[in-house]
C-alpha atoms as a PDB file:
ATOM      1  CA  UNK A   1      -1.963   6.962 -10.184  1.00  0.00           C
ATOM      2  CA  UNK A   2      -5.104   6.926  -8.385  1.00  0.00           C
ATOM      3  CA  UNK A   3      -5.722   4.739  -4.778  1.00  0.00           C
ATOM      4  CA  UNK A   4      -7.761   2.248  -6.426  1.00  0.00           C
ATOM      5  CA  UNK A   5      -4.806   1.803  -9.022  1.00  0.00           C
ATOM      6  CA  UNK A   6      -2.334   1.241  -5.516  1.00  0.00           C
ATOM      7  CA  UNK A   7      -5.039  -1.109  -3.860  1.00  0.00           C
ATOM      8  CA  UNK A   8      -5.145  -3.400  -6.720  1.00  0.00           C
ATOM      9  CA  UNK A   9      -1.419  -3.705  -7.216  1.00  0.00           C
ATOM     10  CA  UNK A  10      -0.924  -4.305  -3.551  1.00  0.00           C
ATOM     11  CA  UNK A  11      -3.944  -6.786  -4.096  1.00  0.00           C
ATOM     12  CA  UNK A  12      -2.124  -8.407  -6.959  1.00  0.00           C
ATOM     13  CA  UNK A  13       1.107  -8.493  -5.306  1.00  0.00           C
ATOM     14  CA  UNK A  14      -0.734 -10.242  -1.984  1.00  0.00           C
ATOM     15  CA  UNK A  15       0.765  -7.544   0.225  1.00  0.00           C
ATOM     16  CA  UNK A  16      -2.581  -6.859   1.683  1.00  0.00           C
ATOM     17  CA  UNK A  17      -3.776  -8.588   5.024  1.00  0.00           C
ATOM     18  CA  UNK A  18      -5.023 -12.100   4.441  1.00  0.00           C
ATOM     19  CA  UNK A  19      -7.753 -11.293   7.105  1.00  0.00           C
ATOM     20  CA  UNK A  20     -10.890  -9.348   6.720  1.00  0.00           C
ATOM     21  CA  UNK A  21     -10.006  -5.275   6.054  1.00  0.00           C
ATOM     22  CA  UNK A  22     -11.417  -2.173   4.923  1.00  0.00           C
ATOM     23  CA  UNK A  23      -9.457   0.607   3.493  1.00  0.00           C
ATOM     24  CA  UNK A  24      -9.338   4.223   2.591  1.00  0.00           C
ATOM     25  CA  UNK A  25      -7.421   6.452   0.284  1.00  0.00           C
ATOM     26  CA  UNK A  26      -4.667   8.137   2.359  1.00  0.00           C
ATOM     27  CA  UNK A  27      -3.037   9.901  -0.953  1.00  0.00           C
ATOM     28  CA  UNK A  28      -2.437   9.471  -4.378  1.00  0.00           C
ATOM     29  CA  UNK A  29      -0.070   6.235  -4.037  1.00  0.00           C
ATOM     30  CA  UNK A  30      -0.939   5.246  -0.472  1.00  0.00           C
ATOM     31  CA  UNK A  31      -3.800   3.387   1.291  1.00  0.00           C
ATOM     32  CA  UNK A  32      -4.994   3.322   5.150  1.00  0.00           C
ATOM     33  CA  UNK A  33      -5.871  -0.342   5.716  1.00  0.00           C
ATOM     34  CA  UNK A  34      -8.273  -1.337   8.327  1.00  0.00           C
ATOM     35  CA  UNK A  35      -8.399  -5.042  10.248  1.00  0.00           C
ATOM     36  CA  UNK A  36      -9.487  -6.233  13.147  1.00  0.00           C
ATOM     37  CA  UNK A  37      -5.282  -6.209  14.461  1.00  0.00           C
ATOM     38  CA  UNK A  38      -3.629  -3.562  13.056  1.00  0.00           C
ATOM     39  CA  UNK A  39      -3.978  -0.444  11.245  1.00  0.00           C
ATOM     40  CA  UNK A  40      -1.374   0.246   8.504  1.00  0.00           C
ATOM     41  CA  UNK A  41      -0.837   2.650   5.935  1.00  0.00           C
ATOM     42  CA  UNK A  42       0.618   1.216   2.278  1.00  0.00           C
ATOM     43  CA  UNK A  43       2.527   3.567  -0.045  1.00  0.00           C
ATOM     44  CA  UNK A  44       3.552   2.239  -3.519  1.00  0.00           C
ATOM     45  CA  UNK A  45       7.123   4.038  -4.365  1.00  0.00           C
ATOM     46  CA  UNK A  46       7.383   3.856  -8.182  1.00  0.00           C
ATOM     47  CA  UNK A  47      10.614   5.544  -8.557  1.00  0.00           C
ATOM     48  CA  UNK A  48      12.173   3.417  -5.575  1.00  0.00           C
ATOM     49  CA  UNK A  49      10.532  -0.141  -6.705  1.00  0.00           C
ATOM     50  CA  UNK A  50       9.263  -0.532  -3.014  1.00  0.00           C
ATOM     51  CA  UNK A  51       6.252  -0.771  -1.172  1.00  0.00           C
ATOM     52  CA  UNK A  52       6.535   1.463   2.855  1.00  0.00           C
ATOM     53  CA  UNK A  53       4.460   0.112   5.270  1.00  0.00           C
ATOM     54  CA  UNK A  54       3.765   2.140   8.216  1.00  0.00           C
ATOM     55  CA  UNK A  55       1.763   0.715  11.464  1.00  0.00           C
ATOM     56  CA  UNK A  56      -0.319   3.145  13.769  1.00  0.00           C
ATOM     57  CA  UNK A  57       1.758   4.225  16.885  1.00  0.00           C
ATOM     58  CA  UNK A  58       0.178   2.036  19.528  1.00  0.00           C
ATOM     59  CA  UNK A  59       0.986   5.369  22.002  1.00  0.00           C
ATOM     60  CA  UNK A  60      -0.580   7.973  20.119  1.00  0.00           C
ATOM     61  CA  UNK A  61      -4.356   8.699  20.535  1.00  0.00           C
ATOM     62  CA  UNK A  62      -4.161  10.012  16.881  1.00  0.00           C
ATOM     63  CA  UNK A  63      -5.570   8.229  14.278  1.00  0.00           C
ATOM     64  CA  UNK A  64      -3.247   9.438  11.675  1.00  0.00           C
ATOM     65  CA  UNK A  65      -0.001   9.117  13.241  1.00  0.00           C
ATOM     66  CA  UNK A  66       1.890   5.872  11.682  1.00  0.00           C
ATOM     67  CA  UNK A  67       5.152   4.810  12.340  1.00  0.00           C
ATOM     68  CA  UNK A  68       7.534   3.058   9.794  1.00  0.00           C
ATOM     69  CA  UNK A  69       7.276  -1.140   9.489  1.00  0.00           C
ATOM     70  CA  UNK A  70       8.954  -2.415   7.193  1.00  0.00           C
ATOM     71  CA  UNK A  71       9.566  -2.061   2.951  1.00  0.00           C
ATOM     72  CA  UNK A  72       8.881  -4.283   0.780  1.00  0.00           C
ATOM     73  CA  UNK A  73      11.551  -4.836  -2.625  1.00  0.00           C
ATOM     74  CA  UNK A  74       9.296  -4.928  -5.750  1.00  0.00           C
ATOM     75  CA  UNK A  75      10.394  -8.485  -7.547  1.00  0.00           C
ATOM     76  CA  UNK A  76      10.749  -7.431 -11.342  1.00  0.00           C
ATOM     77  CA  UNK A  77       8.093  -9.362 -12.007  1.00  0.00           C
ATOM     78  CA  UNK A  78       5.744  -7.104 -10.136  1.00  0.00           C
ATOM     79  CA  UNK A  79       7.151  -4.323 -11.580  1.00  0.00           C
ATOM     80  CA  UNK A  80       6.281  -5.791 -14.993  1.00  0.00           C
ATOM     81  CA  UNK A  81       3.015  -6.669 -14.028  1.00  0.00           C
ATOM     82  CA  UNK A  82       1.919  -3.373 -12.903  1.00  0.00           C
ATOM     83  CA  UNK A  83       3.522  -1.778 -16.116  1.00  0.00           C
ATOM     84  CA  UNK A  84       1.348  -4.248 -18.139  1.00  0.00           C
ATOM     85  CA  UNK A  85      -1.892  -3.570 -16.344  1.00  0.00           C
ATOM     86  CA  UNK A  86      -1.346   0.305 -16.485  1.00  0.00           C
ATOM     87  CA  UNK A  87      -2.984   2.474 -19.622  1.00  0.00           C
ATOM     88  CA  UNK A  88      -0.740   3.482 -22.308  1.00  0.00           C
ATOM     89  CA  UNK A  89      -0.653   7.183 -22.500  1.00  0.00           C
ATOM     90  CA  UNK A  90      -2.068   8.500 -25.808  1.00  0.00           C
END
């Protein structure tokens, strides 16, 4: 899975900030997102069906240093939509 695989399933699944954002890969299967309010970090779990969303620790002068916000619960119908939008291995 690549990041621009994870932005466009959070994109699909409107998990993403409604406001303007940039982001950045962070790994594989996680995103840094950007706004002008917060700055959060999105990891897709495939094996858990869930989506971790960690905020950045308002008391750490460390830009990499998130804290955990909240999960998200995949719907089965997002997990079949990112199935269907994903190559089929040859």
């Amino acid at each position: 899975m690549t990041p621009n695989e994870t932005y466009d399933a959070l994109e699909q699944w409107h998990l993403l900030p409604a406001t303007n954002f940039t982001w950045r890969p962070f790994t594989a299967t996680a995103i840094y997102v950007d706004s002008p309010h917060a700055r959060r970090v999105y990891q897709l779990d495939l094996a858990d069906d869930t989506v971790e969303i960690f905020r950045a620790d308002p008391g750490s002068e460390l830009s990499e240093h998130f804290l955990p916000y909240k999960t998200v619960t995949l719907t089965t119908t997002q997990i079949n939509q990112f199935k269907h939008t994903q190559p089929v291995a040859s």
